[in-house]
Protein backbone atom coordinates (compact mmCIF):
# COMPACT_ATOMS: atom_id res chain seq x y z
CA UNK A 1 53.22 -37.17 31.59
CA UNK A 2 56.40 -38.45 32.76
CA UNK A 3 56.02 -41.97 31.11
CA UNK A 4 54.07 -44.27 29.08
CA UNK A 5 53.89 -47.58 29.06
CA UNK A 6 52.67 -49.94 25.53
CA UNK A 7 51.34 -53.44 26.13
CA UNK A 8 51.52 -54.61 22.27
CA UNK A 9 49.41 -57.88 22.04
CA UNK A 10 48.39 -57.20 18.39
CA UNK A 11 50.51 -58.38 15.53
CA UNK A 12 49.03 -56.95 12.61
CA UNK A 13 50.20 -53.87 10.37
CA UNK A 14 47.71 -51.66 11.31
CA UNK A 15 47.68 -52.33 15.14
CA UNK A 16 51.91 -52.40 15.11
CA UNK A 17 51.64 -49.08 12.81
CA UNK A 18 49.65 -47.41 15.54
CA UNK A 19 51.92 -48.45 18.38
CA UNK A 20 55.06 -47.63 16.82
CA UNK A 21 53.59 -43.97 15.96
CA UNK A 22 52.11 -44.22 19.93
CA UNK A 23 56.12 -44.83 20.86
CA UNK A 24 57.48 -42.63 18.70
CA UNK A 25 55.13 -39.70 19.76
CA UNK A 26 55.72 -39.89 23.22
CA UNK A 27 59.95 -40.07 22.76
CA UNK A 28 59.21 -36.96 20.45
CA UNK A 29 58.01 -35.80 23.74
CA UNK A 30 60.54 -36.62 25.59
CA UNK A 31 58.49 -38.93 27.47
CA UNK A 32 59.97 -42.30 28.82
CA UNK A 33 58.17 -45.13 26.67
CA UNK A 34 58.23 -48.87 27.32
CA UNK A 35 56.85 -51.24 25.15
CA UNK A 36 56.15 -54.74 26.22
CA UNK A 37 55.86 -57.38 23.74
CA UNK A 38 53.71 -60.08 24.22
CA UNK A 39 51.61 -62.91 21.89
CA UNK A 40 51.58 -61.47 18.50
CA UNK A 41 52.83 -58.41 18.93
CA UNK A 42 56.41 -60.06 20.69
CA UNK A 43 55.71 -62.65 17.24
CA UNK A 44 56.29 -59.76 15.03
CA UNK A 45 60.14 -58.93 16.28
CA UNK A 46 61.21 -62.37 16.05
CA UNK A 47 64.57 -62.13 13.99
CA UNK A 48 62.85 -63.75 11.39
CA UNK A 49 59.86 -61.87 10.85
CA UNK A 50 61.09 -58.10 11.49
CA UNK A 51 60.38 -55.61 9.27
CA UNK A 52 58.39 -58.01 6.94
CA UNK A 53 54.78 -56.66 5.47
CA UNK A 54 52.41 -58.08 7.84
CA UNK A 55 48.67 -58.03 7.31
CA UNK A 56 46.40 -55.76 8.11
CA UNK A 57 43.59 -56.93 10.95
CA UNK A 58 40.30 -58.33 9.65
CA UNK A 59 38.76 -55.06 10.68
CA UNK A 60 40.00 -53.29 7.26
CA UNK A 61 37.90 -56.36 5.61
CA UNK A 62 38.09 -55.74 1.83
CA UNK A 63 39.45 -51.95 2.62
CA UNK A 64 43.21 -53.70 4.14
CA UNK A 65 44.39 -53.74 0.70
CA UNK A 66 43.50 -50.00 -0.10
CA UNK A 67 44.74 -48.73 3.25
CA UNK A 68 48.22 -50.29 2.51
CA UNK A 69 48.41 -48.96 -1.01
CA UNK A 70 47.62 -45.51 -0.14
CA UNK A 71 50.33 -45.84 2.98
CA UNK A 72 52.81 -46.30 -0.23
CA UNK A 73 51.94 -43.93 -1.69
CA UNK A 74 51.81 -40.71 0.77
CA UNK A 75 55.43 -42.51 1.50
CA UNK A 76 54.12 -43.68 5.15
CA UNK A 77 57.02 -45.04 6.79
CA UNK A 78 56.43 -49.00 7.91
CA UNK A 79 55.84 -49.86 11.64
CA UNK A 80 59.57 -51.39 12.13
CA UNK A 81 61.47 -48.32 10.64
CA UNK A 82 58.97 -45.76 12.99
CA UNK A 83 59.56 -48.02 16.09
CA UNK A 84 63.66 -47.71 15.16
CA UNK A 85 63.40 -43.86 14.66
CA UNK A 86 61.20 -43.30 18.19
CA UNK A 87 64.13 -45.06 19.59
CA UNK A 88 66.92 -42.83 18.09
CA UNK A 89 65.14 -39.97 19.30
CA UNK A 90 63.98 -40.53 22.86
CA UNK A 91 63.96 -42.82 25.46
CA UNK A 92 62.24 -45.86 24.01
CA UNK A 93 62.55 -49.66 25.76
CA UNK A 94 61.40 -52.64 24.26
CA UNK A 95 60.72 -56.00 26.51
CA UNK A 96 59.69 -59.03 25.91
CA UNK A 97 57.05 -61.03 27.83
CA UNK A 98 59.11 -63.91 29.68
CA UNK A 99 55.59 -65.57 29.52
CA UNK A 100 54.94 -65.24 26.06
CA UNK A 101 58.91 -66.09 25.49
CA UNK A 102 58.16 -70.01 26.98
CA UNK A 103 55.19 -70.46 24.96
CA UNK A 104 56.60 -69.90 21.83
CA UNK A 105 59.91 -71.66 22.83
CA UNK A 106 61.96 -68.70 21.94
CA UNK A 107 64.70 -67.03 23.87
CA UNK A 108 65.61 -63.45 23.60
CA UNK A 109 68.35 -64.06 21.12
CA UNK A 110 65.79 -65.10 18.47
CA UNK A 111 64.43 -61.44 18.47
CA UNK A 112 64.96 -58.67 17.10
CA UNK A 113 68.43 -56.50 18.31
CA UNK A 114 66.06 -53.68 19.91
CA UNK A 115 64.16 -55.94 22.32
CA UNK A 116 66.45 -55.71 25.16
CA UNK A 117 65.66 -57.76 27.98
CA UNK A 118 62.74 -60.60 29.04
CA UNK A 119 60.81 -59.15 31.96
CA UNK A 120 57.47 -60.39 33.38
CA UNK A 121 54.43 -58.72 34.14
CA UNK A 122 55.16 -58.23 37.34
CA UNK A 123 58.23 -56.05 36.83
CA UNK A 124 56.24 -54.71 33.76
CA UNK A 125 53.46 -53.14 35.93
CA UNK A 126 56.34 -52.06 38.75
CA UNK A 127 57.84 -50.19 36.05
CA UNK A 128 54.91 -48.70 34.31
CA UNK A 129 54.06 -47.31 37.82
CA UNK A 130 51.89 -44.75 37.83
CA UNK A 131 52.36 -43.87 34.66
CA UNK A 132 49.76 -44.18 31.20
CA UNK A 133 49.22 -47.69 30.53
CA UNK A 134 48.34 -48.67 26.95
CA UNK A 135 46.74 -51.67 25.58
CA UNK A 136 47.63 -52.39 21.11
């Protein structure tokens, strides 16, 4: 595989955790990775909220709370710091959904410094190509 691409719709810990580790993977790999941020998932690297503990999705139901202790202690690293390691190591690109960008009334300097441009979908799929698609 020559590239992956992440379409990260999902804002919650769990669902950010398992794209970041998706991302950082695949640069491990040496695989060219880009994720696209769009909805909740683009919500979660606005300046503001980056970083920040997030909840866990309603599928952890009374478990969410267990899941997250036990991440602290085997010393799980959070979904921001594992999305900022993947791109030290590899070839990692983060976009933001011009779409999603109007909707919220945000512009790309209220996110976070590693989301580097505001594409569309339409240059999101021409990149992506024919490479593995993802869906988080």
């Amino acid at each position: 595989m020559e590239k992956m691409s992440i379409v990260l719709f999902s804002g919650t810990a769990d669902k950010l955790q398992a794209a970041a580790t998706m991302v950082s993977g695949a640069a491990a790999m040496g695989v060219e990775t880009h994720l696209f941020l769009t909805f909740w998932g683009l919500n979660a690297l606005r300046k503001d909220m980056a970083g920040k503990a997030l909840p866990m999705s309603a599928d952890y139901g009374q478990d969410a709370e267990n899941m997250a202790k036990l991440m602290e202690e085997k010393g799980a690293h959070g979904w921001y710091e594992v999305l900022e390691m993947a791109r030290d190591v590899g070839d990692v690109r983060v976009h933001a959904c011009s779409h999603t960008l109007d909707l919220m009334d945000l512009t790309l300097e209220d996110l976070d410094p590693m989301v580097e441009d505001v594409i569309g979908v339409a240059t999101f799929v021409s990149q992506a190509g024919d490479g593995q698609v993802l869906f988080i």
